[in-house]
Protein backbone atom coordinates (compact mmCIF):
# COMPACT_ATOMS: atom_id res chain seq x y z
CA UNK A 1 19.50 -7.32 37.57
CA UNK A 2 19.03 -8.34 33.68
CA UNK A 3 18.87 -12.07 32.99
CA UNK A 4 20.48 -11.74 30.13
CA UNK A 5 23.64 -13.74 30.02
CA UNK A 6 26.54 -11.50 27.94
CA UNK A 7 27.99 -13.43 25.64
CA UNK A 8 31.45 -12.30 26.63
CA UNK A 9 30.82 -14.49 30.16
CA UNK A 10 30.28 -17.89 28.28
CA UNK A 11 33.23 -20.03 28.19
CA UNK A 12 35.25 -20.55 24.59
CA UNK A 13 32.91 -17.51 23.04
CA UNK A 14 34.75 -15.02 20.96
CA UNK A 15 33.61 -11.39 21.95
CA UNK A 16 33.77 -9.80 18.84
CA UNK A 17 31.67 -12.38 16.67
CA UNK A 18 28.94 -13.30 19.81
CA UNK A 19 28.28 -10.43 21.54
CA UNK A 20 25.30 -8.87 19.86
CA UNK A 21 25.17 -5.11 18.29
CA UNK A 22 22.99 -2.89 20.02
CA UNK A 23 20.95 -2.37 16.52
CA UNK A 24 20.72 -6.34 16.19
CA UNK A 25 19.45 -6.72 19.61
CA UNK A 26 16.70 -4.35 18.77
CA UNK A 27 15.81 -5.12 14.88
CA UNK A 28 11.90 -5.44 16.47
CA UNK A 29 12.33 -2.25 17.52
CA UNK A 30 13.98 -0.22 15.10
CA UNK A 31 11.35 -2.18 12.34
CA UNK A 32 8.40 -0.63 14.08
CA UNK A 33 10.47 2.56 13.98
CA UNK A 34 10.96 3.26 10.81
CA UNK A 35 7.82 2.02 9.78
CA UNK A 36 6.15 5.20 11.88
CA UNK A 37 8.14 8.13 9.09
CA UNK A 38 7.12 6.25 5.96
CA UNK A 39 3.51 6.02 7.54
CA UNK A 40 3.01 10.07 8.22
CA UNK A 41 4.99 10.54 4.66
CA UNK A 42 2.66 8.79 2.72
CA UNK A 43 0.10 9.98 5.15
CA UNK A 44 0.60 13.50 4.00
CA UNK A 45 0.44 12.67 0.11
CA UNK A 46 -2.85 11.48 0.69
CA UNK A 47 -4.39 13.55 2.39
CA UNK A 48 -2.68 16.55 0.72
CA UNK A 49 -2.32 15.79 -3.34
CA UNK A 50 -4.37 13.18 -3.56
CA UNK A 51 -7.72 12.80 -1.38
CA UNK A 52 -7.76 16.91 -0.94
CA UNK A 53 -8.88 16.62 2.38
CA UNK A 54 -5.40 18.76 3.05
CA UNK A 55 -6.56 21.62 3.71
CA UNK A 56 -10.31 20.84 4.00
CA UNK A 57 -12.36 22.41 0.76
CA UNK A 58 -14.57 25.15 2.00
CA UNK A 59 -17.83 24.60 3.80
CA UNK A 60 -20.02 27.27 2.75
CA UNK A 61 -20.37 26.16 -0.71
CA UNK A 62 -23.51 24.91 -2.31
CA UNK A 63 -24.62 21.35 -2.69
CA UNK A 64 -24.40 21.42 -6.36
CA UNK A 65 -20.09 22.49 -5.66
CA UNK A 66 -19.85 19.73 -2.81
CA UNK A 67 -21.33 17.21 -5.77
CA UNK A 68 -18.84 18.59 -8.23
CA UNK A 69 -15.47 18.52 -5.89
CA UNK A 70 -16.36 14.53 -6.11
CA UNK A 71 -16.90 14.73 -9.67
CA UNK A 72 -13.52 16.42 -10.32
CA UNK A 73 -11.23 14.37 -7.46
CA UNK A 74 -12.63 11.08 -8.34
CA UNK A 75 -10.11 9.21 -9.25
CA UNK A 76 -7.39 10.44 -6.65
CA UNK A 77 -9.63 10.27 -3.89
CA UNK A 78 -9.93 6.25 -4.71
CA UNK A 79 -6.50 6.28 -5.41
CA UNK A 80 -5.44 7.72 -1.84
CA UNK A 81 -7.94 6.62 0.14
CA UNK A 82 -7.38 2.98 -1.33
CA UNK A 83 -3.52 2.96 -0.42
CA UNK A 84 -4.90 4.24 3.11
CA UNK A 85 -6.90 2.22 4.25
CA UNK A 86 -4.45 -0.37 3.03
CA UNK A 87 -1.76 0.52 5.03
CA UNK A 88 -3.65 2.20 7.84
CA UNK A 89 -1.86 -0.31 10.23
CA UNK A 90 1.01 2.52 9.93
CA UNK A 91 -0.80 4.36 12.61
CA UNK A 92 -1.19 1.21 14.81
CA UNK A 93 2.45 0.87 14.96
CA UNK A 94 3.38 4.48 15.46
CA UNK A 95 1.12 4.01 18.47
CA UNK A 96 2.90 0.78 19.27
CA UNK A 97 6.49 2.21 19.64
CA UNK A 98 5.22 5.18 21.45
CA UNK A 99 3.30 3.23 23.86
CA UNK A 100 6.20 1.20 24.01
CA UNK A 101 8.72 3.60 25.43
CA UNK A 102 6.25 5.33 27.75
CA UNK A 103 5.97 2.07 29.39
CA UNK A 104 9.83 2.24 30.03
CA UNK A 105 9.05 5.77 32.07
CA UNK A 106 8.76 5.51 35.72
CA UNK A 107 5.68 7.29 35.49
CA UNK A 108 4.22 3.37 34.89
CA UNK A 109 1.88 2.14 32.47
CA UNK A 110 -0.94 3.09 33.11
CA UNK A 111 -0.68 6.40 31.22
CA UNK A 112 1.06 4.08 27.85
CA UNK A 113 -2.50 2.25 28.01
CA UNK A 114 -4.27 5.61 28.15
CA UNK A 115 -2.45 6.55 24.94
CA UNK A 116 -2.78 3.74 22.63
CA UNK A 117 -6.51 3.26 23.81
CA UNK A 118 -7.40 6.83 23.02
CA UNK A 119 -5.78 6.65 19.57
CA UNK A 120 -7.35 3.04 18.92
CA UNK A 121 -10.92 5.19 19.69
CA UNK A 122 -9.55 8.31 17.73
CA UNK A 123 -8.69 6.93 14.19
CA UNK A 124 -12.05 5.83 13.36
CA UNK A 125 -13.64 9.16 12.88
CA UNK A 126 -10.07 11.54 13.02
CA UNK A 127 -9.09 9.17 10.06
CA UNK A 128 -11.14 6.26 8.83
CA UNK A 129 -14.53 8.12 8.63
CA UNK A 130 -13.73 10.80 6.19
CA UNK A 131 -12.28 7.74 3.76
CA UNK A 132 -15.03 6.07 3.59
CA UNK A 133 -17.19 9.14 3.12
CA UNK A 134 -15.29 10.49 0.20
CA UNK A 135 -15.15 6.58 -1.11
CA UNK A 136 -18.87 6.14 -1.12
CA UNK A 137 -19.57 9.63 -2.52
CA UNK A 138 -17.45 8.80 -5.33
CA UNK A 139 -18.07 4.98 -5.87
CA UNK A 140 -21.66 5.94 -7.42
CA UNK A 141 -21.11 9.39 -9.47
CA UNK A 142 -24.70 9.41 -9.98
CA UNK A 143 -25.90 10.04 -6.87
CA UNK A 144 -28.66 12.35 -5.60
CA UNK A 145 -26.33 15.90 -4.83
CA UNK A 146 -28.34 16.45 -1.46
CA UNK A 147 -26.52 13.03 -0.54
CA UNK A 148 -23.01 13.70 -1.59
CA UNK A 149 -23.45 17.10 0.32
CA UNK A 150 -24.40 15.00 3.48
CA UNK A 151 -21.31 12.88 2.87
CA UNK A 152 -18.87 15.73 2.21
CA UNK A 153 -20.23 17.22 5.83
CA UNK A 154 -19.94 13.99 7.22
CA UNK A 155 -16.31 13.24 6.43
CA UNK A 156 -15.11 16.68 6.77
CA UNK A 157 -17.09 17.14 10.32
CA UNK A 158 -15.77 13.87 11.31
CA UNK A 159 -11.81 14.63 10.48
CA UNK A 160 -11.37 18.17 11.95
CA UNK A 161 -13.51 17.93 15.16
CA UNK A 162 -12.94 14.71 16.30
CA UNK A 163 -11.66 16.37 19.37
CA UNK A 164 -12.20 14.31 22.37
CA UNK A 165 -9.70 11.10 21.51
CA UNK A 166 -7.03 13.52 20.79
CA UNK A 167 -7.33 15.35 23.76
CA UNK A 168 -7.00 12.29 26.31
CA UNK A 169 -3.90 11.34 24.20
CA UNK A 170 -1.82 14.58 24.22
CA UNK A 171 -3.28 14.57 28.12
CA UNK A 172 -1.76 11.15 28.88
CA UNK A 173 1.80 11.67 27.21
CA UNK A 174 2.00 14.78 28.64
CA UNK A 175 1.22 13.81 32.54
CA UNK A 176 3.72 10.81 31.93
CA UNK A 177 7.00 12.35 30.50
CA UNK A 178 5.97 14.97 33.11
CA UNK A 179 6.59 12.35 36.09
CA UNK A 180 8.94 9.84 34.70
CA UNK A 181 12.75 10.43 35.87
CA UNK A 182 14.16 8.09 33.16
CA UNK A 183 14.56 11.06 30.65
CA UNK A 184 12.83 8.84 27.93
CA UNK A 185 11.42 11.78 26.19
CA UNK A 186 12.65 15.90 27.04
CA UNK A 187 10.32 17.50 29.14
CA UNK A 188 9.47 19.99 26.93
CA UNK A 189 7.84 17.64 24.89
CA UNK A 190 5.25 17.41 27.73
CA UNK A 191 4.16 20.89 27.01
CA UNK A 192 4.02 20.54 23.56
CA UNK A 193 1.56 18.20 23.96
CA UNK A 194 -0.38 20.21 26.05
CA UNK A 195 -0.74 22.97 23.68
CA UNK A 196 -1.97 20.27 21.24
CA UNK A 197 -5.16 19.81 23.39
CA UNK A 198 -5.62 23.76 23.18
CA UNK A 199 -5.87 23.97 19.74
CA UNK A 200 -8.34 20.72 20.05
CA UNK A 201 -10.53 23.08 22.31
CA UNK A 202 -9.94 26.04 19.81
CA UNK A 203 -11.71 23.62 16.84
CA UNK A 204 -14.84 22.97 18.37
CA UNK A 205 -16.85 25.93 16.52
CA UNK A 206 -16.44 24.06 13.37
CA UNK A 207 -19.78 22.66 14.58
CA UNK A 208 -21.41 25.91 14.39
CA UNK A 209 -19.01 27.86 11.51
CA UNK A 210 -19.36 27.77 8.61
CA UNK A 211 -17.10 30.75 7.41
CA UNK A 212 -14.19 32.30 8.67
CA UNK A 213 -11.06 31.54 11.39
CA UNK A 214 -13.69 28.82 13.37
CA UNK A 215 -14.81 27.26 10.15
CA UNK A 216 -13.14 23.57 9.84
CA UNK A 217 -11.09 25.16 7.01
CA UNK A 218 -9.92 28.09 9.29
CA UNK A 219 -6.94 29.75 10.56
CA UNK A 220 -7.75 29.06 14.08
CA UNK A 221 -9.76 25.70 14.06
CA UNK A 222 -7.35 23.78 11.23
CA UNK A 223 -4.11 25.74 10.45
CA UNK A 224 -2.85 26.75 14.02
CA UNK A 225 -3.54 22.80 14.92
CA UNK A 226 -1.89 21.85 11.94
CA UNK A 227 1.28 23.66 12.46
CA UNK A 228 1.34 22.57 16.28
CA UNK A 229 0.72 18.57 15.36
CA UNK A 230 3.33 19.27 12.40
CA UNK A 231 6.10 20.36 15.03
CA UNK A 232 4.94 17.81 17.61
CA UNK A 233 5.10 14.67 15.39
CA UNK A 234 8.52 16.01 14.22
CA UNK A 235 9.88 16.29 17.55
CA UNK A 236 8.19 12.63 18.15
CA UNK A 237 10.13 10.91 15.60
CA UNK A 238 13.06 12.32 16.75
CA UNK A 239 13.12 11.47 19.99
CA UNK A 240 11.68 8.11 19.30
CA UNK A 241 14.87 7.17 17.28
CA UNK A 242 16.98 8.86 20.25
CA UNK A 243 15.08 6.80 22.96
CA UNK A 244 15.09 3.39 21.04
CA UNK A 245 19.07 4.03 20.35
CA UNK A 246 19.78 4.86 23.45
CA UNK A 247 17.91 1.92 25.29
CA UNK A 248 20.24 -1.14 26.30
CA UNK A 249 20.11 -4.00 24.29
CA UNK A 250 19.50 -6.51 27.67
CA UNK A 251 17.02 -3.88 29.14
CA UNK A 252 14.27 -6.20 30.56
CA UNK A 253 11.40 -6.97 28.63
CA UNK A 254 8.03 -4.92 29.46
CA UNK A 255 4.92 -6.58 30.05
């Protein structure tokens, strides 16, 4: 049983102007919620028109080309990697709210901690690595080209196979909207996320390729992941908003 008093249950208290609306009893919630849209929005103008990390540039170029794609994205890539790493914090809180209603499963929270610790792990290289790469490379134009090539490898390396994180995160929301009965999320969403950890397995040649459908510019190692997280985080969002509308307002408070 809630502790929560109603407000219709006090003596002298007028229903209509006391009792809470379920949106006001969850501003908290609904904050962090909306803050997880703007986040991937901006998100995707970085990475796409600004940094040109969206879709990767090739990796069987010379050194003297990786040198010049600095040369010619300078600015943007400061630009967008700048507002990144300034409002990186986005990601935290998209991590927050989804930890947050896997907690409300009955599947426990064991699996919620799984999640947000394997994305805590996963940003630095899936996200923060290739930022910093791309802003060194460019903070000092004049740098030897062998260097800028090892940069350009680095951060590109770093953003399409970090592989392992990922993996453990799709794992964990999939094995707890699998076992919870509270209907938080659709079950369907479970296997979603399980095809996300295939096409993490199906991007580990970018190691070894250099050209082609395994390269980290690929068909198979980048696009088919790309179009699979695009769907996923869709259907996330949605049923994020769903779930936090749907929970009551005097719901107990999760530890």
């Amino acid at each position: 049983m809630s502790s929560t008093v109603s407000a219709e249950s006090l003596p002298g208290a007028d229903p209509v102007h006391s009792a809470p609306s379920a949106s006001a009893g969850k501003r908290d919630v609904w904050l962090v919620f909306w803050i997880v849209p703007a986040f991937f929005i901006t998100f995707g103008v970085i990475f796409f028109a600004l940094a040109r990390v969206m879709p990767p540039p090739r990796p069987d170029v010379t050194t003297d080309q990786m040198a010049h794609f600095f040369h010619a994205h300078a600015l943007t890539i400061q630009i967008g990697f700048g507002v990144l790493i300034l409002i990186v914090g986005g990601a935290g809180a998209a991590n927050g709210i989804i930890g947050y209603h896997m907690k409300r499963m009955t599947s426990g929270s064991v699996m919620a901690y799984a999640y947000m610790g394997a994305m805590s792990v996963g940003v630095l290289p899936g996200c923060l690595l290739v930022a910093f790469c791309f802003l060194t490379a460019v903070y000092r134009p004049n740098r030897d080209p062998q260097l800028l090539a090892l940069l350009y490898d680095l951060g590109l390396l770093s953003y399409v196979g970090s592989l392992g994180c990922f993996s453990t995160m799709y794992f964990a929301l999939a094995v707890a909207i699998l076992y919870d009965k509270n209907q938080i999320f659709p079950k369907w969403l479970a296997y979603v996320s399980i095809w996300q950890i295939v096409t993490e397995i199906m991007a580990m040649p970018v190691f070894v390729s250099k050209a082609g459908p395994f390269a980290w510019n690929g068909s198979i190692s980048f696009w088919i992941g790309v179009v699979v997280f695009g769907f996923w985080l869709c259907c996330v969002i949605v049923f994020l908003r769903k779930a936090t509308d749907r929970q009551p307002v005097d719901e107990p408070h999760l530890d």
